[in-house]
C-alpha atoms as a PDB file:
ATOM      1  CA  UNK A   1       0.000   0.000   0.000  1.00  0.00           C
ATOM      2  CA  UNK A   2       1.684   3.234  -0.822  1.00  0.00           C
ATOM      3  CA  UNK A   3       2.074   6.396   1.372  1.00  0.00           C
ATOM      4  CA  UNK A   4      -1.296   7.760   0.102  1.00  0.00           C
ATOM      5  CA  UNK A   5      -3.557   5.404   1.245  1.00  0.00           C
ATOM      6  CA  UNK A   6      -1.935   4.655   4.848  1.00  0.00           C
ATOM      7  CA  UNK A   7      -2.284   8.179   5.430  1.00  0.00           C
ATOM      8  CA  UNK A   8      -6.093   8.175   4.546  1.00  0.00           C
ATOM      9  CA  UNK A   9      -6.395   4.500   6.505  1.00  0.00           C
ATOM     10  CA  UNK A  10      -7.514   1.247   4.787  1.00  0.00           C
ATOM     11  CA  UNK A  11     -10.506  -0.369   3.261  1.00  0.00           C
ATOM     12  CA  UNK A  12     -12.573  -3.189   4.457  1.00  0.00           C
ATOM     13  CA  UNK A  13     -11.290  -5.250   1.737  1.00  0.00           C
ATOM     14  CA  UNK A  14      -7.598  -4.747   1.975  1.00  0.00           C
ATOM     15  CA  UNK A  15      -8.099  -5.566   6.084  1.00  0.00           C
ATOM     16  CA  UNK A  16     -10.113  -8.727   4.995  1.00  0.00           C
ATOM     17  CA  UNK A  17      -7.354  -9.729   2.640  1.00  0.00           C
ATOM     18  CA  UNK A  18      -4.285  -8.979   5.468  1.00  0.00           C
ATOM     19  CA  UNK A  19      -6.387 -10.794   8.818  1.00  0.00           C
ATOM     20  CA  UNK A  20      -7.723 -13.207   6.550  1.00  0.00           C
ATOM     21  CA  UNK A  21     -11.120 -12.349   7.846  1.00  0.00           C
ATOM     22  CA  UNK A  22     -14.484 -12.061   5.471  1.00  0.00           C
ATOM     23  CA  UNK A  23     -15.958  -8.761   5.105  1.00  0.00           C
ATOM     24  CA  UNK A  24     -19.296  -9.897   6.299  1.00  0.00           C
ATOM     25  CA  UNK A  25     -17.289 -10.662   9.807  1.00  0.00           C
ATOM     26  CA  UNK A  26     -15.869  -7.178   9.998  1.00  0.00           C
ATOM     27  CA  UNK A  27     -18.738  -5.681   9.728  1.00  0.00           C
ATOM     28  CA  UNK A  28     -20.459  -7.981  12.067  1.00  0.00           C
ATOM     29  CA  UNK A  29     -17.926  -6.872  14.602  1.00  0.00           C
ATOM     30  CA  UNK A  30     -18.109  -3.997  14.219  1.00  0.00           C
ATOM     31  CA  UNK A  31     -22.109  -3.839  14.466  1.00  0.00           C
ATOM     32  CA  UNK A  32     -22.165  -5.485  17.982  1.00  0.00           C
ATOM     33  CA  UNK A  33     -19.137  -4.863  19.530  1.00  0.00           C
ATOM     34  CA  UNK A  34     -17.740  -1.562  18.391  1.00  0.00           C
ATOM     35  CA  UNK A  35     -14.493  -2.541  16.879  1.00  0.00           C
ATOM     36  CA  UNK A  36     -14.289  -1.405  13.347  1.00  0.00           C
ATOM     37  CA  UNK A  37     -12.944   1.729  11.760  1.00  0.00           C
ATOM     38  CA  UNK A  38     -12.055   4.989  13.037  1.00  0.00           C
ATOM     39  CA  UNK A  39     -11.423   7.219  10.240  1.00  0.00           C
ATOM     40  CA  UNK A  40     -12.961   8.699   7.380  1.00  0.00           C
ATOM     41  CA  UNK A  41     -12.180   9.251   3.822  1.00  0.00           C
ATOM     42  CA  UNK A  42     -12.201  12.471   2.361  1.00  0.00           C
ATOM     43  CA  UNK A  43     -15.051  11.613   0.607  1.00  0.00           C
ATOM     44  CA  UNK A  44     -16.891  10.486   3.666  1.00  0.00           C
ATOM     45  CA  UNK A  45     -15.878   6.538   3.723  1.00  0.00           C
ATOM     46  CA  UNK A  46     -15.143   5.009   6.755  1.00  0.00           C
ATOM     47  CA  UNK A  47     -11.550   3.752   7.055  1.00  0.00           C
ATOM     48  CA  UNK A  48      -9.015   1.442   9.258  1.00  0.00           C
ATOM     49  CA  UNK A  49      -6.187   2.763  10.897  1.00  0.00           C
ATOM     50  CA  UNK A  50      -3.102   0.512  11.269  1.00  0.00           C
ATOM     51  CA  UNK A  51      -4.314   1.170  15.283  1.00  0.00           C
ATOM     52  CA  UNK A  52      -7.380  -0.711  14.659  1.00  0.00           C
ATOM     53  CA  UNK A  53      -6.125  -3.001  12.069  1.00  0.00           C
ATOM     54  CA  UNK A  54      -3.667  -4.069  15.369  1.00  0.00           C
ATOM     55  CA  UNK A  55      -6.906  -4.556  17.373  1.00  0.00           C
ATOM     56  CA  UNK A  56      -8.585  -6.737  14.720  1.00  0.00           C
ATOM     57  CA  UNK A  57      -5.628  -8.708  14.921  1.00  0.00           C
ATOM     58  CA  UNK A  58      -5.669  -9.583  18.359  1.00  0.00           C
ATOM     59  CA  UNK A  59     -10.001 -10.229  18.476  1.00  0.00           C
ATOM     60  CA  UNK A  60      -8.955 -12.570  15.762  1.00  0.00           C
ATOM     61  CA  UNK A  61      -5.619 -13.881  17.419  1.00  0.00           C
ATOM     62  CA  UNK A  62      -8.337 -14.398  20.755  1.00  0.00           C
ATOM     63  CA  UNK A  63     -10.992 -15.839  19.507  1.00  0.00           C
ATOM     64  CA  UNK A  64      -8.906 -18.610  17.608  1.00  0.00           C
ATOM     65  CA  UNK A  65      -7.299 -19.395  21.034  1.00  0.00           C
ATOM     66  CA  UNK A  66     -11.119 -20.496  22.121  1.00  0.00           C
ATOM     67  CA  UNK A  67     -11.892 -16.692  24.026  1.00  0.00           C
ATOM     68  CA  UNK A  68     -15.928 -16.011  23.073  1.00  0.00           C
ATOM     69  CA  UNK A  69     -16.129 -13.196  20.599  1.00  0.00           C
ATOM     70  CA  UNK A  70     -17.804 -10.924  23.088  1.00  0.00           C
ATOM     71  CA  UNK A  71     -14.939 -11.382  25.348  1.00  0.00           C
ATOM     72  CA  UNK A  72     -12.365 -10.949  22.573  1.00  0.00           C
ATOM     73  CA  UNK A  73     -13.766  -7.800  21.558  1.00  0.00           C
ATOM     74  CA  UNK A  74     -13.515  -6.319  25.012  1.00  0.00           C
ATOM     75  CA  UNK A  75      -9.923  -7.287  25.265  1.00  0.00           C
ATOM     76  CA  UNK A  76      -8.698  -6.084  21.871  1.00  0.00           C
ATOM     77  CA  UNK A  77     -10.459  -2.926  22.636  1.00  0.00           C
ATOM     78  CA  UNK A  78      -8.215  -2.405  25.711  1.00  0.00           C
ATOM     79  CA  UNK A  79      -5.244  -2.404  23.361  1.00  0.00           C
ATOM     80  CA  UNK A  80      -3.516   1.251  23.364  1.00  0.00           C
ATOM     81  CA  UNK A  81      -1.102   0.327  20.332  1.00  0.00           C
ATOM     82  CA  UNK A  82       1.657   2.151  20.658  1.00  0.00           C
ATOM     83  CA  UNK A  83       2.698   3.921  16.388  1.00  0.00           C
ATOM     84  CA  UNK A  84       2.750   1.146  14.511  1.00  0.00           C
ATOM     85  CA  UNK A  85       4.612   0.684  11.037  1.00  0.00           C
ATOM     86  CA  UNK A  86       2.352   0.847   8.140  1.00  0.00           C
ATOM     87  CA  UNK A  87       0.269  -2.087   6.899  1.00  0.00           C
ATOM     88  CA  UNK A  88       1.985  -3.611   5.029  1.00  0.00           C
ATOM     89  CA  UNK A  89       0.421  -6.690   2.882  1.00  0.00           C
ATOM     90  CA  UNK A  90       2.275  -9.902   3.801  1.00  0.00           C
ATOM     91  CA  UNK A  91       3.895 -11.244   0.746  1.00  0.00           C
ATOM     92  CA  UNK A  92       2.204 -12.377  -1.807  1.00  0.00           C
ATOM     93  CA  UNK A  93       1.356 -16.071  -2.917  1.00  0.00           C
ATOM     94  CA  UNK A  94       1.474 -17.201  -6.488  1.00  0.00           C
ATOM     95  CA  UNK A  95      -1.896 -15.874  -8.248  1.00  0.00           C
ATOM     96  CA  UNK A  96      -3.011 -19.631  -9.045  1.00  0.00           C
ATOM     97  CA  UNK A  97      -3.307 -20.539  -5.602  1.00  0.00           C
ATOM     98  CA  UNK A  98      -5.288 -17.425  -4.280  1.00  0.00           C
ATOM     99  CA  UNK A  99      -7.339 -17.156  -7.774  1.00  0.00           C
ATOM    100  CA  UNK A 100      -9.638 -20.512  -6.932  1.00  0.00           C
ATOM    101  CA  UNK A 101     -10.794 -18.579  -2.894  1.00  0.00           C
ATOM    102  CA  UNK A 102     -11.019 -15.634  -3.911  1.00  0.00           C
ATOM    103  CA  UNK A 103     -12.675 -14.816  -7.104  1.00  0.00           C
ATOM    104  CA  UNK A 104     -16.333 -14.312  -6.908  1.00  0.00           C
ATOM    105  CA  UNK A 105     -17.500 -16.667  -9.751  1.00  0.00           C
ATOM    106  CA  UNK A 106     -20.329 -16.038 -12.294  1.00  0.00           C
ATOM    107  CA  UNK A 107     -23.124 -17.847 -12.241  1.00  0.00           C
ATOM    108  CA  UNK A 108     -22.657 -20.098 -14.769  1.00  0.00           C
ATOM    109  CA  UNK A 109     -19.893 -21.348 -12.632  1.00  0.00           C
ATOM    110  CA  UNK A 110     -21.584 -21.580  -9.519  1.00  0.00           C
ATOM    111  CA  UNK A 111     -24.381 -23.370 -11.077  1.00  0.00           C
ATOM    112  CA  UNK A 112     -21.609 -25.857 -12.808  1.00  0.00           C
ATOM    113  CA  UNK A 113     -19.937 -26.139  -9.570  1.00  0.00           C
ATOM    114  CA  UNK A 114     -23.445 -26.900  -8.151  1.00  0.00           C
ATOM    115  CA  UNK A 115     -24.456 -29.553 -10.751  1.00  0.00           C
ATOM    116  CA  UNK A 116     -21.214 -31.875 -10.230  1.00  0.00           C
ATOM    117  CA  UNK A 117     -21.599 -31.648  -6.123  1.00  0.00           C
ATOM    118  CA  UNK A 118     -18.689 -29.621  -5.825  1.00  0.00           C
ATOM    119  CA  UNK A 119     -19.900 -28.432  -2.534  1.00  0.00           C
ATOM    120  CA  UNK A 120     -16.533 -26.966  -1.744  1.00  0.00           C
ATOM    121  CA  UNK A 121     -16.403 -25.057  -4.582  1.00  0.00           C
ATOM    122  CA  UNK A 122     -19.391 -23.516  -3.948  1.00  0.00           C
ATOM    123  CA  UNK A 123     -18.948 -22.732  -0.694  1.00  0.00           C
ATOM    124  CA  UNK A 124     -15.777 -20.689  -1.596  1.00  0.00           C
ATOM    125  CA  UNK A 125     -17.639 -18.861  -4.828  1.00  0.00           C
ATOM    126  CA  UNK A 126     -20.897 -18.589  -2.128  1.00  0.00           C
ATOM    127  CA  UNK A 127     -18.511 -16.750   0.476  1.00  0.00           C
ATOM    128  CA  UNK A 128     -16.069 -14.846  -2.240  1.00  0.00           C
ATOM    129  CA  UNK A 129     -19.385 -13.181  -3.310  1.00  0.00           C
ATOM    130  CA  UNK A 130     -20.148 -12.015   0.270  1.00  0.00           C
ATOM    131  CA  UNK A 131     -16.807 -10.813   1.868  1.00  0.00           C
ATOM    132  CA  UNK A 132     -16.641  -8.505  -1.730  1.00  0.00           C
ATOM    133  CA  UNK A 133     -19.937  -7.636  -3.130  1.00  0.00           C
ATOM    134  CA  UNK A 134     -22.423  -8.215   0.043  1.00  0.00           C
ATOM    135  CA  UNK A 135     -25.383 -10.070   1.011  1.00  0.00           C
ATOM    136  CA  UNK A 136     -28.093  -8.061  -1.354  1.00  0.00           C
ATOM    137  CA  UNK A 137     -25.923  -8.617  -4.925  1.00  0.00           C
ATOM    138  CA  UNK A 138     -24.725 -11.889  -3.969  1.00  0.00           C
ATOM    139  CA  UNK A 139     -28.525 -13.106  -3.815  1.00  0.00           C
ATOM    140  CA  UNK A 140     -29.766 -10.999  -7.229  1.00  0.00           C
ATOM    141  CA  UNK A 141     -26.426 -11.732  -9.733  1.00  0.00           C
ATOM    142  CA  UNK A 142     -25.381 -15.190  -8.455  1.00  0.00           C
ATOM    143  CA  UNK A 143     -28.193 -16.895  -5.835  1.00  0.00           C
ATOM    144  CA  UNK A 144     -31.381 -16.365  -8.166  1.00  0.00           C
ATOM    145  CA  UNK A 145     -29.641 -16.908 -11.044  1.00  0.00           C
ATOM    146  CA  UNK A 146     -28.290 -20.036 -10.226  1.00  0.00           C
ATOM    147  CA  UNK A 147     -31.569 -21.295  -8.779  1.00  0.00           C
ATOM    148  CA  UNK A 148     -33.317 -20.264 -12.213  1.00  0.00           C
ATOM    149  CA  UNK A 149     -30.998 -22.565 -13.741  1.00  0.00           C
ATOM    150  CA  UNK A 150     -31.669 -25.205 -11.627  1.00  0.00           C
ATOM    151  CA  UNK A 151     -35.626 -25.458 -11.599  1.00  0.00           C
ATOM    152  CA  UNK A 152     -35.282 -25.148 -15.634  1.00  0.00           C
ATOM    153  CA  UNK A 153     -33.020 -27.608 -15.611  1.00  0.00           C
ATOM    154  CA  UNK A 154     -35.555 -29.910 -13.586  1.00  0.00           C
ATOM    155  CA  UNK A 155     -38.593 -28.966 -15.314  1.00  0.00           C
ATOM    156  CA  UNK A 156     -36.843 -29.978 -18.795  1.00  0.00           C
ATOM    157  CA  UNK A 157     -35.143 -33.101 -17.242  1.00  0.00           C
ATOM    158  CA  UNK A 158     -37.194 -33.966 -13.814  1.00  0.00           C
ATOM    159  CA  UNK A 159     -33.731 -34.624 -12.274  1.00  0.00           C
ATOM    160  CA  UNK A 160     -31.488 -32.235 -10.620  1.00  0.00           C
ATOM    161  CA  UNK A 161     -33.035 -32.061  -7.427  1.00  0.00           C
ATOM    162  CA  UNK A 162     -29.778 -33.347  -5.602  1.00  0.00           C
ATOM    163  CA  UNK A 163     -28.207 -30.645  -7.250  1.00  0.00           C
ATOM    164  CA  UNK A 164     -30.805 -27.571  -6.146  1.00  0.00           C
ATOM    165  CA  UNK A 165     -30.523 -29.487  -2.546  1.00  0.00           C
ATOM    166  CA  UNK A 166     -26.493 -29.035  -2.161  1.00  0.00           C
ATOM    167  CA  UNK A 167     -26.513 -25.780  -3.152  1.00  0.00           C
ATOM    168  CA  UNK A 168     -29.196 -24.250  -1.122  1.00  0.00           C
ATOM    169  CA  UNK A 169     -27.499 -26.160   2.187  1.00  0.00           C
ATOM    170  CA  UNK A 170     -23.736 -24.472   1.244  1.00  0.00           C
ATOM    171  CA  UNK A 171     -25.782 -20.828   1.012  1.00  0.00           C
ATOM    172  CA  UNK A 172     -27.540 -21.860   3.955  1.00  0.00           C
ATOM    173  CA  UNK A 173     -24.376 -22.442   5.591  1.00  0.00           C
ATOM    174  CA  UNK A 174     -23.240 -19.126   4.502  1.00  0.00           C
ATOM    175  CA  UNK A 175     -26.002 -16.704   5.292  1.00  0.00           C
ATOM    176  CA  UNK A 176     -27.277 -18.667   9.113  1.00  0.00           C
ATOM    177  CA  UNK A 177     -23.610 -16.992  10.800  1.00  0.00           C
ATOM    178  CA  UNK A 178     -24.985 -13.607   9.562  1.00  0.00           C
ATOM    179  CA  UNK A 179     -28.330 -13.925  11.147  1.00  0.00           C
ATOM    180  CA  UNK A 180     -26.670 -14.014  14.731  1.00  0.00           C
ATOM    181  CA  UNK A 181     -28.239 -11.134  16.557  1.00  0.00           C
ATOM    182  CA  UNK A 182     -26.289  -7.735  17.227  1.00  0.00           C
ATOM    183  CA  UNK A 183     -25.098  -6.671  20.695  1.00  0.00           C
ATOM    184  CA  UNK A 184     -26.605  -3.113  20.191  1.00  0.00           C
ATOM    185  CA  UNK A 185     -29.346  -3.780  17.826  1.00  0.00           C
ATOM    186  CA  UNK A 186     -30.867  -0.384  16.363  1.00  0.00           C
ATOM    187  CA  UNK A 187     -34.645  -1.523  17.265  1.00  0.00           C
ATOM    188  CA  UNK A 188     -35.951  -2.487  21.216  1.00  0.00           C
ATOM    189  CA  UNK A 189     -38.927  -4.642  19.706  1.00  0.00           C
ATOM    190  CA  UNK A 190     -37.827  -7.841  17.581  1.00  0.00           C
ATOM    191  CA  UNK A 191     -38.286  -8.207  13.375  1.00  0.00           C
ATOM    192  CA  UNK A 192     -40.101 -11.580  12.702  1.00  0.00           C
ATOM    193  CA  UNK A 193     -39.699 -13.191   9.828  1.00  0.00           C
ATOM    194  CA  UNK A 194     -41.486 -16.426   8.881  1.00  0.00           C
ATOM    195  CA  UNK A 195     -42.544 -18.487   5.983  1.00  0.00           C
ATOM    196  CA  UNK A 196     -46.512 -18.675   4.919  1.00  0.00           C
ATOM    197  CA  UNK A 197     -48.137 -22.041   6.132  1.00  0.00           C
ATOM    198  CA  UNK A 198     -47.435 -25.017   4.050  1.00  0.00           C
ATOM    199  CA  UNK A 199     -44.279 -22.487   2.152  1.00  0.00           C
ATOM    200  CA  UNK A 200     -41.288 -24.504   2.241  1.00  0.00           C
ATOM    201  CA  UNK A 201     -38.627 -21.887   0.661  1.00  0.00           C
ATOM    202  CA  UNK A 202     -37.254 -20.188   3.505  1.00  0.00           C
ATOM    203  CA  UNK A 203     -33.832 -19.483   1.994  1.00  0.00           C
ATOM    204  CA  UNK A 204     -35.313 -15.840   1.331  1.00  0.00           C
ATOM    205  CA  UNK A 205     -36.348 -15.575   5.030  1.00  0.00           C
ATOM    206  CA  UNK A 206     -32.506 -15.891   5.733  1.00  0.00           C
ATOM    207  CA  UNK A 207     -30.845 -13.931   3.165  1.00  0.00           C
ATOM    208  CA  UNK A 208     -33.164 -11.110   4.604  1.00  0.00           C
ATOM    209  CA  UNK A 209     -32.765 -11.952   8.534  1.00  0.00           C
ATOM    210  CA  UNK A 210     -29.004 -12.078   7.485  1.00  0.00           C
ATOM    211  CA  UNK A 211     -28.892  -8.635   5.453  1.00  0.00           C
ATOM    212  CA  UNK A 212     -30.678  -6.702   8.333  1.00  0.00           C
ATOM    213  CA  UNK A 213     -28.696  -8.017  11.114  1.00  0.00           C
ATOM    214  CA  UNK A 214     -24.948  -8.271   9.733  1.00  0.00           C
ATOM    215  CA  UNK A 215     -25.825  -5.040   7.688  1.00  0.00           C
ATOM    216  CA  UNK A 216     -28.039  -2.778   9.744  1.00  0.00           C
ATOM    217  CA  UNK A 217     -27.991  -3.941  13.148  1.00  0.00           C
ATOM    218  CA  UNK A 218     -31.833  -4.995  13.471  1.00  0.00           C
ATOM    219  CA  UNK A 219     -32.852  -8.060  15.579  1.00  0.00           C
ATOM    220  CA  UNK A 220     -34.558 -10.230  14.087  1.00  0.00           C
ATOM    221  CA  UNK A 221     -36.524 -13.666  15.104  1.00  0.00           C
ATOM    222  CA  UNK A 222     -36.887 -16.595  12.201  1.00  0.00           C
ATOM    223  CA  UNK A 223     -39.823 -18.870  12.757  1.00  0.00           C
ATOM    224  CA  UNK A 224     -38.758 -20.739   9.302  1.00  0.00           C
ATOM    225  CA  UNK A 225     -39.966 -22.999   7.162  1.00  0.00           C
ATOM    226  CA  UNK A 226     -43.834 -23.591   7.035  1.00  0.00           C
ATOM    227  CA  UNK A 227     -44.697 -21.298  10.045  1.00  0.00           C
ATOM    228  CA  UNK A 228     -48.649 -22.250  10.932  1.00  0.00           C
ATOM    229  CA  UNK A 229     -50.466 -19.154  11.354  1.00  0.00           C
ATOM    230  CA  UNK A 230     -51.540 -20.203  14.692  1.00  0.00           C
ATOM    231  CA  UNK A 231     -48.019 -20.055  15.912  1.00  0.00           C
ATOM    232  CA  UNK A 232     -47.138 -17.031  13.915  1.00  0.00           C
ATOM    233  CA  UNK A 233     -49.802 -15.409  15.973  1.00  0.00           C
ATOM    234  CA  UNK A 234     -48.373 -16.944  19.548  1.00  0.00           C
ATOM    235  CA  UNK A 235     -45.139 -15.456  18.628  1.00  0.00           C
ATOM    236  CA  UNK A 236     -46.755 -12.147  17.756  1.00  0.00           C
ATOM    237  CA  UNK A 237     -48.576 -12.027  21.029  1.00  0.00           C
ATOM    238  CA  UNK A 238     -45.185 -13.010  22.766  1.00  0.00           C
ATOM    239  CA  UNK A 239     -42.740 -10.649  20.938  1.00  0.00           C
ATOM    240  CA  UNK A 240     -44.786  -7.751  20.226  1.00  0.00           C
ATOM    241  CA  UNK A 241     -42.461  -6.977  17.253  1.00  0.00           C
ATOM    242  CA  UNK A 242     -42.473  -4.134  15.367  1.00  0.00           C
ATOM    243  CA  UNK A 243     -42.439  -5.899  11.927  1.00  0.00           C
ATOM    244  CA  UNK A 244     -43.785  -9.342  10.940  1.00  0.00           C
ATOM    245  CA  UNK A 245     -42.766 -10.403   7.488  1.00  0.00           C
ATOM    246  CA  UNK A 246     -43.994 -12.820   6.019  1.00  0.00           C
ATOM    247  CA  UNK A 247     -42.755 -15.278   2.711  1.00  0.00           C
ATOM    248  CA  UNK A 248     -44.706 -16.769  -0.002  1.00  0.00           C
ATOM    249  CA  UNK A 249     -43.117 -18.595  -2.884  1.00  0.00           C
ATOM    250  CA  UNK A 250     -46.201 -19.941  -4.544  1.00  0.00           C
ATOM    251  CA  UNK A 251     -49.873 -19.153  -5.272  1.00  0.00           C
ATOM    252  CA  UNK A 252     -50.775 -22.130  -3.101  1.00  0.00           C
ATOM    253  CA  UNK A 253     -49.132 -20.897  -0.129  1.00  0.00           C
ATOM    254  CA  UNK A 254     -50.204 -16.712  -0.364  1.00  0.00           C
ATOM    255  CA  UNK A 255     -53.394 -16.988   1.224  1.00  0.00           C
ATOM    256  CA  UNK A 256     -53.901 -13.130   2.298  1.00  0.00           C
ATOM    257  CA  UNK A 257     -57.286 -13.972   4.834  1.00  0.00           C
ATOM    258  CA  UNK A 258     -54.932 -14.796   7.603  1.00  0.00           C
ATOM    259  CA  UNK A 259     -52.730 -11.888   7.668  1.00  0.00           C
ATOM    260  CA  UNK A 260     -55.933  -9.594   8.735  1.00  0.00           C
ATOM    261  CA  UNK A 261     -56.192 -11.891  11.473  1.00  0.00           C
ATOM    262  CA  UNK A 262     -52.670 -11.269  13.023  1.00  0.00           C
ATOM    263  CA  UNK A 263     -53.768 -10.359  17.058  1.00  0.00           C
ATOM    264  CA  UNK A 264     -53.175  -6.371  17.367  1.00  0.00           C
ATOM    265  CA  UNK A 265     -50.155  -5.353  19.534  1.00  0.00           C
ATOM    266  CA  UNK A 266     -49.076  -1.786  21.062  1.00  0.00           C
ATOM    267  CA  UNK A 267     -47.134  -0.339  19.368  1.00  0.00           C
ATOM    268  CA  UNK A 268     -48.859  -1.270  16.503  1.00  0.00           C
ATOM    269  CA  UNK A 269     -46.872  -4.000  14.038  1.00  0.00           C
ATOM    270  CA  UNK A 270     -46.558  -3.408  10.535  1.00  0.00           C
ATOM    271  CA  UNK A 271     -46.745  -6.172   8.348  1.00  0.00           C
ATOM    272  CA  UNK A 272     -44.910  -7.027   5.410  1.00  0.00           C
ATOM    273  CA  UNK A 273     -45.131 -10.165   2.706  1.00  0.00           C
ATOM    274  CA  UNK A 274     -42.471 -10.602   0.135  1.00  0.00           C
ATOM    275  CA  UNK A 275     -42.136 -13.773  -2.385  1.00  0.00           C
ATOM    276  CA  UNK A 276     -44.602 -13.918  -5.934  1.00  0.00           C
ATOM    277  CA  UNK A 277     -47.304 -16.245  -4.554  1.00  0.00           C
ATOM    278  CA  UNK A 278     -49.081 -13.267  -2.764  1.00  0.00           C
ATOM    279  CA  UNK A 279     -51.819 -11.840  -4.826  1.00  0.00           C
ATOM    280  CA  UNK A 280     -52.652  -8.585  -6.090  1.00  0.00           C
ATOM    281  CA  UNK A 281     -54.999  -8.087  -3.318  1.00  0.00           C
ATOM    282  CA  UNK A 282     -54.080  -7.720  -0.137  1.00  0.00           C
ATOM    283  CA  UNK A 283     -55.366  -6.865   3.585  1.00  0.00           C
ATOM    284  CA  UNK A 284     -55.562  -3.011   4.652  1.00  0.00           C
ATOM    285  CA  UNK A 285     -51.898  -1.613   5.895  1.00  0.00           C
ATOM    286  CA  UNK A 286     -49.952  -4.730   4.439  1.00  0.00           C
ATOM    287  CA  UNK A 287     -47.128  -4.230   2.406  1.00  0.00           C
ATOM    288  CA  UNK A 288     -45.800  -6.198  -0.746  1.00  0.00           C
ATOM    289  CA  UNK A 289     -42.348  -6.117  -1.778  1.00  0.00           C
ATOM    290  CA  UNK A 290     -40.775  -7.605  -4.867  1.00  0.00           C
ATOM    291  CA  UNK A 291     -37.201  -8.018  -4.111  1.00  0.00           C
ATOM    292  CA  UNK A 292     -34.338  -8.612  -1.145  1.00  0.00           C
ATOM    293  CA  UNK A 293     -33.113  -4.926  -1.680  1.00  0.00           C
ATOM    294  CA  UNK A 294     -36.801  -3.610  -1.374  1.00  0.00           C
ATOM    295  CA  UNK A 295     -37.899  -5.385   1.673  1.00  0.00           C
ATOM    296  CA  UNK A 296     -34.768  -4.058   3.693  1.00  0.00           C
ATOM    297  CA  UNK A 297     -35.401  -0.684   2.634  1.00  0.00           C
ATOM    298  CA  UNK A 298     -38.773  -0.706   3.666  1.00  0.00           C
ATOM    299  CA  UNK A 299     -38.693  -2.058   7.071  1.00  0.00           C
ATOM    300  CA  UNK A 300     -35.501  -0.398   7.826  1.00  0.00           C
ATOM    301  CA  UNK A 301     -37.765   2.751   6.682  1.00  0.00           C
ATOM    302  CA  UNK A 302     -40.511   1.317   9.287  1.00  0.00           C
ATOM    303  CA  UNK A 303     -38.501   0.981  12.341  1.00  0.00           C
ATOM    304  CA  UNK A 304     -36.946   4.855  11.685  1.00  0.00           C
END
């Protein structure tokens, strides 16, 4: 890194690449524990000094010797580093054998990784995707796409469904770390998120409940897969959240006549329902969204 950009601190990126630490993670730290950049760019971008790149080091350093992360953060915190050299990058290995972990893959290559069960190799495109480009354009360029693939591919064929299988259990793998709940969430009363009775797609329940929590600090509660709205309503009762969302896939599952039924709670809870199998028509006050970036912006937008 040359003098220039040590001066102005260092990117999330660059510190991902010298800890060896995703992005997502960072950020995640930094959301609940308050151990994450303390500059600014000149054009307003938050930045890492080499003081907090040291401090990084050592939550890392702690929590790899088996100290919770809570516990790590505290202690790194409690560093006073005394002027450090500049960051520099530790030497660099052959292109070839960083290319393979790194790269964020297209789809096509993700969905041929997929087909022949290379589980590893998705895992690796699945997580290069995150720690560069985040949770929101991982799930539109490479997550959707690849699915589409997939369900054409079984529609033409009727096989494939090992296939669709692997790869939704390496993203869930991926996205269920990011759904852990921040220290210092932004909202006192909970976002729940649930699937519609009988709706057995809950991957976009996650990549949501993953986006607002690693991303925005919101708590969140998943009820998952094939929520019955009996219990949907026992959890409303018992969280009083300020948002319930709700996920439809398929026509079969968006039956609206039970979201006018959700038990009223004070504050009042706003509800939302995202997924194509909701109709048109819905209940008075509920909201429809139509993709992953819209339904964060909206209830970020509702809990102010």
């Amino acid at each position: 890194m040359d003098g220039v950009e040590e001066e102005q601190g260092y990117g999330i990126g660059a510190v991902a690449r010298r800890l060896g630490v995703p992005a997502p993670t960072l950020r995640t730290w930094n959301l609940r524990y308050g151990i994450g950049p303390s500059r600014r760019s000149p054009g307003g971008h938050r930045r890492y000094d080499a003081a907090d790149v040291l401090r990084l080091a050592e939550m890392n350093r702690l929590i790899h010797a088996g100290v919770a992360p809570a516990e790590a953060a505290t202690q790194a915190l409690r560093l006073r580093p005394h002027p450090a050299p500049p960051l520099a990058p530790p030497p660099a290995p052959p292109e070839p054998a960083r290319s393979r972990a790194d790269a964020v893959p297209t789809a096509a290559m993700l969905a041929r990784a997929a087909t022949a069960l290379d589980g590893r190799s998705v895992s690796e495109g699945i997580a290069a995707a995150l720690a560069r480009n985040g949770i929101v354009w991982t799930w539109e360029r490479l997550v959707r796409p690849v699915f589409d693939t997939l369900c054409r591919r079984q529609a033409r064929t009727g096989a494939a469904i090992e296939v669709e299988h692997l790869f939704s259990d390496r993203l869930l793998a991926a996205l269920a770390p990011l759904t852990d709940q921040p220290a210092r969430p932004v909202n006192a009363r909970p976002v729940l998120l649930a699937c519609a009775e009988d709706e057995q797609h809950s991957l976009p329940v996650y990549a949501l409940a993953a986006t607002l929590s690693s991303e925005h600090g919101v708590q969140t509660r998943i009820l998952g897969a094939r929520t019955p709205y009996s219990a949907l309503t026992d959890a409303v009762r018992g969280l009083g959240p300020a948002v319930v969302f709700v996920w439809s896939q398929t026509h079969h599952t968006g039956d609206p006549a039970p979201l006018a039924t959700l038990p009223a709670v004070r504050p009042p809870a706003r509800t939302v329902v995202g997924g194509p199998g909701w109709p048109a028509t819905l209940p008075a006050g509920v909201v429809h969204v139509t993709s992953l970036d819209e339904a964060v912006a909206t209830i970020v937008s509702i809990l102010g």
